[in-house]
Protein backbone atom coordinates (compact mmCIF):
# COMPACT_ATOMS: atom_id res chain seq x y z
CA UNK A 1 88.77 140.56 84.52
CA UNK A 2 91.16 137.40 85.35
CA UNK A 3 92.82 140.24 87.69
CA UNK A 4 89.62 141.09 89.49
CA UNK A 5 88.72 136.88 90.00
CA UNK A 6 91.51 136.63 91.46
CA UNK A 7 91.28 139.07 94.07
CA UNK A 8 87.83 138.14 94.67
CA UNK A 9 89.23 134.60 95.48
CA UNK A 10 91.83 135.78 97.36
CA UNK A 11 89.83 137.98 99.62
CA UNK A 12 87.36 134.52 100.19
CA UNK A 13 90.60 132.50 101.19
CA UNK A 14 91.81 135.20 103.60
CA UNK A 15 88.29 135.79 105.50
CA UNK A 16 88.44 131.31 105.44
CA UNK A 17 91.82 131.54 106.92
CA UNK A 18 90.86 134.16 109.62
CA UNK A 19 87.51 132.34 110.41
CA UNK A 20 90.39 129.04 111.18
CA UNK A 21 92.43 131.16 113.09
CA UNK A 22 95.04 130.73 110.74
CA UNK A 23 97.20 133.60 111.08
CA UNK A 24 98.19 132.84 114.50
CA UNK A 25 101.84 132.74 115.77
CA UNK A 26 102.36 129.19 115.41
CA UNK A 27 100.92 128.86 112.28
CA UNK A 28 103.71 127.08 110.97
CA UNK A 29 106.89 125.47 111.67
CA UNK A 30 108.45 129.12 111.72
CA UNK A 31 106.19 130.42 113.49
CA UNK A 32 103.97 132.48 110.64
CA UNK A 33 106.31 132.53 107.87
CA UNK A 34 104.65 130.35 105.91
CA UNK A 35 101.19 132.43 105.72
CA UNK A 36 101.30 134.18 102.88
CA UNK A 37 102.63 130.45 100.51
CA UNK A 38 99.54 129.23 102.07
CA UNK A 39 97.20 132.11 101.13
CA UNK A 40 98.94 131.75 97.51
CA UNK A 41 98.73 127.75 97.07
CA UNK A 42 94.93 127.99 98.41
CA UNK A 43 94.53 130.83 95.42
CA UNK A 44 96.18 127.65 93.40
CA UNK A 45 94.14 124.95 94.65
CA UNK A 46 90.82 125.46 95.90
CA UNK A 47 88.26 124.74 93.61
CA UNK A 48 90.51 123.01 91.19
CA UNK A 49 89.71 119.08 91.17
CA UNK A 50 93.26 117.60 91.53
CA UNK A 51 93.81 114.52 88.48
CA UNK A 52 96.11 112.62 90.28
CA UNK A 53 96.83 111.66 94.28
CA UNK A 54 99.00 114.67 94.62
CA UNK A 55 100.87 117.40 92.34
CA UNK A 56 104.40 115.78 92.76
CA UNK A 57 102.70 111.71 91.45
CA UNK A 58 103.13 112.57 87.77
CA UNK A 59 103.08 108.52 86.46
CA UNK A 60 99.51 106.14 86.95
CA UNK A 61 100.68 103.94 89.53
CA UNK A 62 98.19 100.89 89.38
CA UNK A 63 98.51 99.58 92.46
CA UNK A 64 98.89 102.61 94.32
CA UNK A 65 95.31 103.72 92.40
CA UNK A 66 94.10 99.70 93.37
CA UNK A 67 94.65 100.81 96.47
CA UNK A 68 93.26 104.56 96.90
CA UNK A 69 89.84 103.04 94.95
CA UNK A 70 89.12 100.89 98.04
CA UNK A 71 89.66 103.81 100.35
CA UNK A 72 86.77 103.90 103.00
CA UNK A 73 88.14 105.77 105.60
CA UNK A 74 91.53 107.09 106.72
CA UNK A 75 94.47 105.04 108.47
CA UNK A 76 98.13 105.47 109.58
CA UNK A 77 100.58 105.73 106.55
CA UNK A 78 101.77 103.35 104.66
CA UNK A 79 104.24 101.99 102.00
CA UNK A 80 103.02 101.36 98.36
CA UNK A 81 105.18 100.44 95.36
CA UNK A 82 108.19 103.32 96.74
CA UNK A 83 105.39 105.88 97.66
CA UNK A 84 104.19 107.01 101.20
CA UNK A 85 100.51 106.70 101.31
CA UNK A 86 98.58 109.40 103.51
CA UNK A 87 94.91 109.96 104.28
CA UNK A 88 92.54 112.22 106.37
CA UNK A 89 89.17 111.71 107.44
CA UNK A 90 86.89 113.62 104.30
CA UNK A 91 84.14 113.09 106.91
CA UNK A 92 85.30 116.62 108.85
CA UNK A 93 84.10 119.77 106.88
CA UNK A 94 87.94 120.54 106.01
CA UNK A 95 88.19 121.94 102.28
CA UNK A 96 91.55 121.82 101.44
CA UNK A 97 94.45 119.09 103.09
CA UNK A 98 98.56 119.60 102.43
CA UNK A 99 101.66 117.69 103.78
CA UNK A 100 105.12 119.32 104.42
CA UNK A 101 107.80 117.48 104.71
CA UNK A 102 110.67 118.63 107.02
CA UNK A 103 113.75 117.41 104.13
CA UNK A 104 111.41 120.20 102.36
CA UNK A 105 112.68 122.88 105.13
CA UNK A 106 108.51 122.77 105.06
CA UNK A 107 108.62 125.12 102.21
CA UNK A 108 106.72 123.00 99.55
CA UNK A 109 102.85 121.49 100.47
CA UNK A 110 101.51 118.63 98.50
CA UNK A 111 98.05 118.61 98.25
CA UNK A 112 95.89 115.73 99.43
CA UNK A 113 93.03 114.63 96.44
CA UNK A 114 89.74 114.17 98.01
CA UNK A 115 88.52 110.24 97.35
CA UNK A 116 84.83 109.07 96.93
CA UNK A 117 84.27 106.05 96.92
CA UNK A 118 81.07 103.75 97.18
CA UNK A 119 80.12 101.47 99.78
CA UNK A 120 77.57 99.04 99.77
CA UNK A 121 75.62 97.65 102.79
CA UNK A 122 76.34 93.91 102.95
CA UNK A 123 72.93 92.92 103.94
CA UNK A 124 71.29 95.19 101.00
CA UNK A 125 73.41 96.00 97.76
CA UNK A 126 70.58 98.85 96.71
CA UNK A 127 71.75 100.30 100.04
CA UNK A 128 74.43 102.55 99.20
CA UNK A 129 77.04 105.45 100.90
CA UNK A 130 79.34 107.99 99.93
CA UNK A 131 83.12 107.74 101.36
CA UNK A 132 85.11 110.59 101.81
CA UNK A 133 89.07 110.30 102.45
CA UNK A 134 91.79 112.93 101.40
CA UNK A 135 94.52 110.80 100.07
CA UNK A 136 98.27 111.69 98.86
CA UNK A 137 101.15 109.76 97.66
CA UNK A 138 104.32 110.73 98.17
CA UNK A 139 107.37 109.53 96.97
CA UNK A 140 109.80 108.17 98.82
CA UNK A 141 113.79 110.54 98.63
CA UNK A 142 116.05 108.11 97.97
CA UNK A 143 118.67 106.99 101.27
CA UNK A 144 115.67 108.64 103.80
CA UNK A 145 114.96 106.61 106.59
CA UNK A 146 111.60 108.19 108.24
CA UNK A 147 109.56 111.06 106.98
CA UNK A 148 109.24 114.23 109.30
CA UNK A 149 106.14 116.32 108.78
CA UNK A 150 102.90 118.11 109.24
CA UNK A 151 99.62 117.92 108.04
CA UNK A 152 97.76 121.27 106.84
CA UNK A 153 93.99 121.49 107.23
CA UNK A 154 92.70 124.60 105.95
CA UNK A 155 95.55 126.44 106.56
CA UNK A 156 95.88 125.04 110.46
CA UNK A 157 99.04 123.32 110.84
CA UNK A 158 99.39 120.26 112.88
CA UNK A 159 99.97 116.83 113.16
CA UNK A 160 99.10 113.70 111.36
CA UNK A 161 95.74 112.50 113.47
CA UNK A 162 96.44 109.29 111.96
CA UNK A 163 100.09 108.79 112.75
CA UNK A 164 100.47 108.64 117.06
CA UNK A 165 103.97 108.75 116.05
CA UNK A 166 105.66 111.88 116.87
CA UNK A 167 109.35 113.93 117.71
CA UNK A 168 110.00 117.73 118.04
CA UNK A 169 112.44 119.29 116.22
CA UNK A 170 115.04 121.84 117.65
CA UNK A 171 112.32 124.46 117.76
CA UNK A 172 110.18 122.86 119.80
CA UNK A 173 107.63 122.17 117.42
CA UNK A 174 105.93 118.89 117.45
CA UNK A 175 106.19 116.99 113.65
CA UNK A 176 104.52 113.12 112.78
CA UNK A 177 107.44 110.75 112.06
CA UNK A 178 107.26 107.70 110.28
CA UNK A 179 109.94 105.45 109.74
CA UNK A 180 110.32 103.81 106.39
CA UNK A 181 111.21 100.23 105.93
CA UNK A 182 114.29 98.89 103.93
CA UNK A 183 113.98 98.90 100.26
CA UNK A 184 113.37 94.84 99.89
CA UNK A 185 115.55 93.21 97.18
CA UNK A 186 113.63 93.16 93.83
CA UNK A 187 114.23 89.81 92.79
CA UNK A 188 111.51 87.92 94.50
CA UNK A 189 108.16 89.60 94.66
CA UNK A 190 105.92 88.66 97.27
CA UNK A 191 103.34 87.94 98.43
CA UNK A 192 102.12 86.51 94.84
CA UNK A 193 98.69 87.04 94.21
CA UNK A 194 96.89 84.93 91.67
CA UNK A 195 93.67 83.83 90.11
CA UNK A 196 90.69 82.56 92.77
CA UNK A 197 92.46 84.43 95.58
CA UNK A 198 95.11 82.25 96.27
CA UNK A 199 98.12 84.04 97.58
CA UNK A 200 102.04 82.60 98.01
CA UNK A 201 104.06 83.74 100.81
CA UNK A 202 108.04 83.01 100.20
CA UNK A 203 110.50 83.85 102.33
CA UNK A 204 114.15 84.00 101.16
CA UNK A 205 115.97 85.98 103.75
CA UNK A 206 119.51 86.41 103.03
CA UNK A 207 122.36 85.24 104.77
CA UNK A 208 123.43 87.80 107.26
CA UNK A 209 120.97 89.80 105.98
CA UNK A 210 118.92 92.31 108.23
CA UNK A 211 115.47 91.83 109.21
CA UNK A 212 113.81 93.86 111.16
CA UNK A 213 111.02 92.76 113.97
CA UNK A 214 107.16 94.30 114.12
CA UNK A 215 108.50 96.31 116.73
CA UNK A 216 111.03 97.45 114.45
CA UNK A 217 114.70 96.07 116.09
CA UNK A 218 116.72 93.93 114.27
CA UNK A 219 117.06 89.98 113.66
CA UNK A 220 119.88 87.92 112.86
CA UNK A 221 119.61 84.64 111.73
CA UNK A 222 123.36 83.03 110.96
CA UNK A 223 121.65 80.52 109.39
CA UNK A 224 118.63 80.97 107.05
CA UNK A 225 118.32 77.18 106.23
CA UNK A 226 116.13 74.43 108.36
CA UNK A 227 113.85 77.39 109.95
CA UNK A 228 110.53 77.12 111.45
CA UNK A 229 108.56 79.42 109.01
CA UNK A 230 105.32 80.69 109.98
CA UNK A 231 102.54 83.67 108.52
CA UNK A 232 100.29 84.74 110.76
CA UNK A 233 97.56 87.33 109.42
CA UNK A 234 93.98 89.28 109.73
CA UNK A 235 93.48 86.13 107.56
CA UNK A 236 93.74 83.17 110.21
CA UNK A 237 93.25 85.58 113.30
CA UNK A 238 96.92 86.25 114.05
CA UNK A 239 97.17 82.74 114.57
CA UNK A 240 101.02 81.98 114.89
CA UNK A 241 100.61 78.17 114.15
CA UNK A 242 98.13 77.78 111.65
CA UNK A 243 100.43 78.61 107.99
CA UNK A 244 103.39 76.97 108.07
CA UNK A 245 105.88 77.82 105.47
CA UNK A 246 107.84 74.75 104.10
CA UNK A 247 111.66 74.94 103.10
CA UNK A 248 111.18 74.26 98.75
CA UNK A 249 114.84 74.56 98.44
CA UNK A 250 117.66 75.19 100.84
CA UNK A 251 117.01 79.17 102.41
CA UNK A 252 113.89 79.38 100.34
CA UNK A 253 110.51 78.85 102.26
CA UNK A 254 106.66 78.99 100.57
CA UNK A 255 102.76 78.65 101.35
CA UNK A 256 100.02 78.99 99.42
CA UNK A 257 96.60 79.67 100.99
CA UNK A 258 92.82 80.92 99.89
CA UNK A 259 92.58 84.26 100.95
CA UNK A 260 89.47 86.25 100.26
CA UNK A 261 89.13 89.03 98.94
CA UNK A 262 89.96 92.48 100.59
CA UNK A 263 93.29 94.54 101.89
CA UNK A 264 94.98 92.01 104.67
CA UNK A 265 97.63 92.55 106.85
CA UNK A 266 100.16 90.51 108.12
CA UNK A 267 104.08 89.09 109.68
CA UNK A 268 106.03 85.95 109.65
CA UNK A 269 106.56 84.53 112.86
CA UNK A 270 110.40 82.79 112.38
CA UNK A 271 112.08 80.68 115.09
CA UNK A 272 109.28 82.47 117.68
CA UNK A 273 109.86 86.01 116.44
CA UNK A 274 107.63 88.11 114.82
CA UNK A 275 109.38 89.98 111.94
CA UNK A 276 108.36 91.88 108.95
CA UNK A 277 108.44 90.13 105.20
CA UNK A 278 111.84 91.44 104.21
CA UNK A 279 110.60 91.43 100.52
CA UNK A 280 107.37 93.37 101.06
CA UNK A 281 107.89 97.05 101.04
CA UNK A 282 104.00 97.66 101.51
CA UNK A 283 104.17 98.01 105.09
CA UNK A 284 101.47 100.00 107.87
CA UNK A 285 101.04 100.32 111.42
CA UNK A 286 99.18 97.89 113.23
CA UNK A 287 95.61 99.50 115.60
CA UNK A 288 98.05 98.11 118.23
CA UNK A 289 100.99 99.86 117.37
CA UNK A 290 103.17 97.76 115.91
CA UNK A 291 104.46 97.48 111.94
CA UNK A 292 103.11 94.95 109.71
CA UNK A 293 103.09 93.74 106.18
CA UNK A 294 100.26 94.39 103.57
CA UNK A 295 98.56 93.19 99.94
CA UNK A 296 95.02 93.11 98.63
CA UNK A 297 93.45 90.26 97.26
CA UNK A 298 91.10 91.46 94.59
């Protein structure tokens, strides 16, 4: 009987993959190989409600699930506690989302969990809607620089719709990039978040020490001491004057401000250049393009 389900299933997940067009030459990174391990992981997956925000996140991760429970709709990725976070739009009629991940050879997906979340109109509380967003965190291989990959949609290969980031490998094929920031030095965590919604920014770069700009080049500074500090966020309107950070000790700069609640995004602006908080790994792309700094106020 378990023999004849299956089959059943598995002749439901071929006719879905044919009605997608999935067995097509470039179907996958090698060009078709990869259809029958797709067939097999649908046979795995579909109709099974995934517990946690991918097969390969075996620990609770509170922040990361902080994070996933605001979800509304899907954005570029982005860099939670040493996890790459990933979404897709749950508003398209797709059933089933993967990433592959070309340090993989492509030869493992990771299923997205589909997210729903509630949202309530701000002008009437009764007034209430369903989110949909397929989520997945992934964590980061230790030493790797950017992420190569593509996105799986019912069995269609492509790229990531929310990353406009994007190289082709020696084959030709075009794969989403995205380029992970330095592991920040563990020492000082910040921002701080505490009670009311205030929120301390320090910055303690370190002598010599890289930094790296929104647009992603590096920064020197020979001298981290008597620096003109500033944060500039979705909080003040990317204002680069407004929060100034004041040297506490020599090398060692701080602000506290009333932020409310919500996720906010944001960079320092130091001696006139925009650069990234060193010692904030949670890190997205900007609408405009460029990289910037996260943390949620809750």
């Amino acid at each position: 009987m378990i023999l004849k389900e299956a089959t059943s299933r598995t002749d439901k997940i071929y006719q879905m993959c044919k009605k997608h067009q999935t067995l097509r030459r470039d179907f996958s990174p090698r060009h078709g190989a990869g259809v029958l391990l797709t067939l097999l992981l649908f046979l795995a997956t579909v109709g099974v409600g995934p517990a946690t925000l991918g097969a390969q996140q075996e620990q609770f991760n509170l922040n990361i699930h902080r994070r996933v429970s605001g979800l509304t709709s899907s954005g570029p990725p982005e860099v939670i506690d040493g996890h790459v976070l990933l979404t897709f739009d749950g508003e398209t009629e797709a059933r089933y989302v993967a990433a592959a991940f070309a340090h993989e050879n492509f030869a493992r997906l990771h299923s997205f969990n589909l997210v729903r979340n509630t949202v309530r109109n701000p002008e009437d509380p009764n007034d209430t809607a369903t989110a949909r967003v397929f989520a997945l965190a992934y964590p980061i291989p230790e030493d790797a620089e950017q992420l190569e990959y593509r996105i799986i949609v019912d069995g269609l290969w492509r790229t990531d719709p929310t990353n406009p980031q994007t190289i082709r490998d020696r084959n030709g094929v075009t794969l989403s990039v995205f380029e992970l920031p330095e592991r920040p030095p563990a020492s000082i965590e910040t921002p701080r978040v505490g009670d009311g919604g205030r929120v301390e920014f320090i910055f303690a770069p370190e002598p010599g020490g890289g930094l790296r700009s929104i647009a992603g080049q590096l920064v020197d500074l020979p001298d981290v001491r008597g620096l003109s500090v500033y944060v500039a966020g979705d909080f003040n309107n990317w204002d680069p004057f407004m929060h100034r950070l004041r040297e506490t000790e020599p090398g060692v700069y701080r602000l506290s401000i009333p932020v409310s609640p919500g996720r906010h995004h944001y960079y320092l602006v130091v001696e006139g250049r925009r650069i990234l908080d060193p010692r904030n790994a949670e890190r997205t792309r900007h609408a405009d393009g460029f990289r910037v700094c996260s943390f949620t106020v809750r």
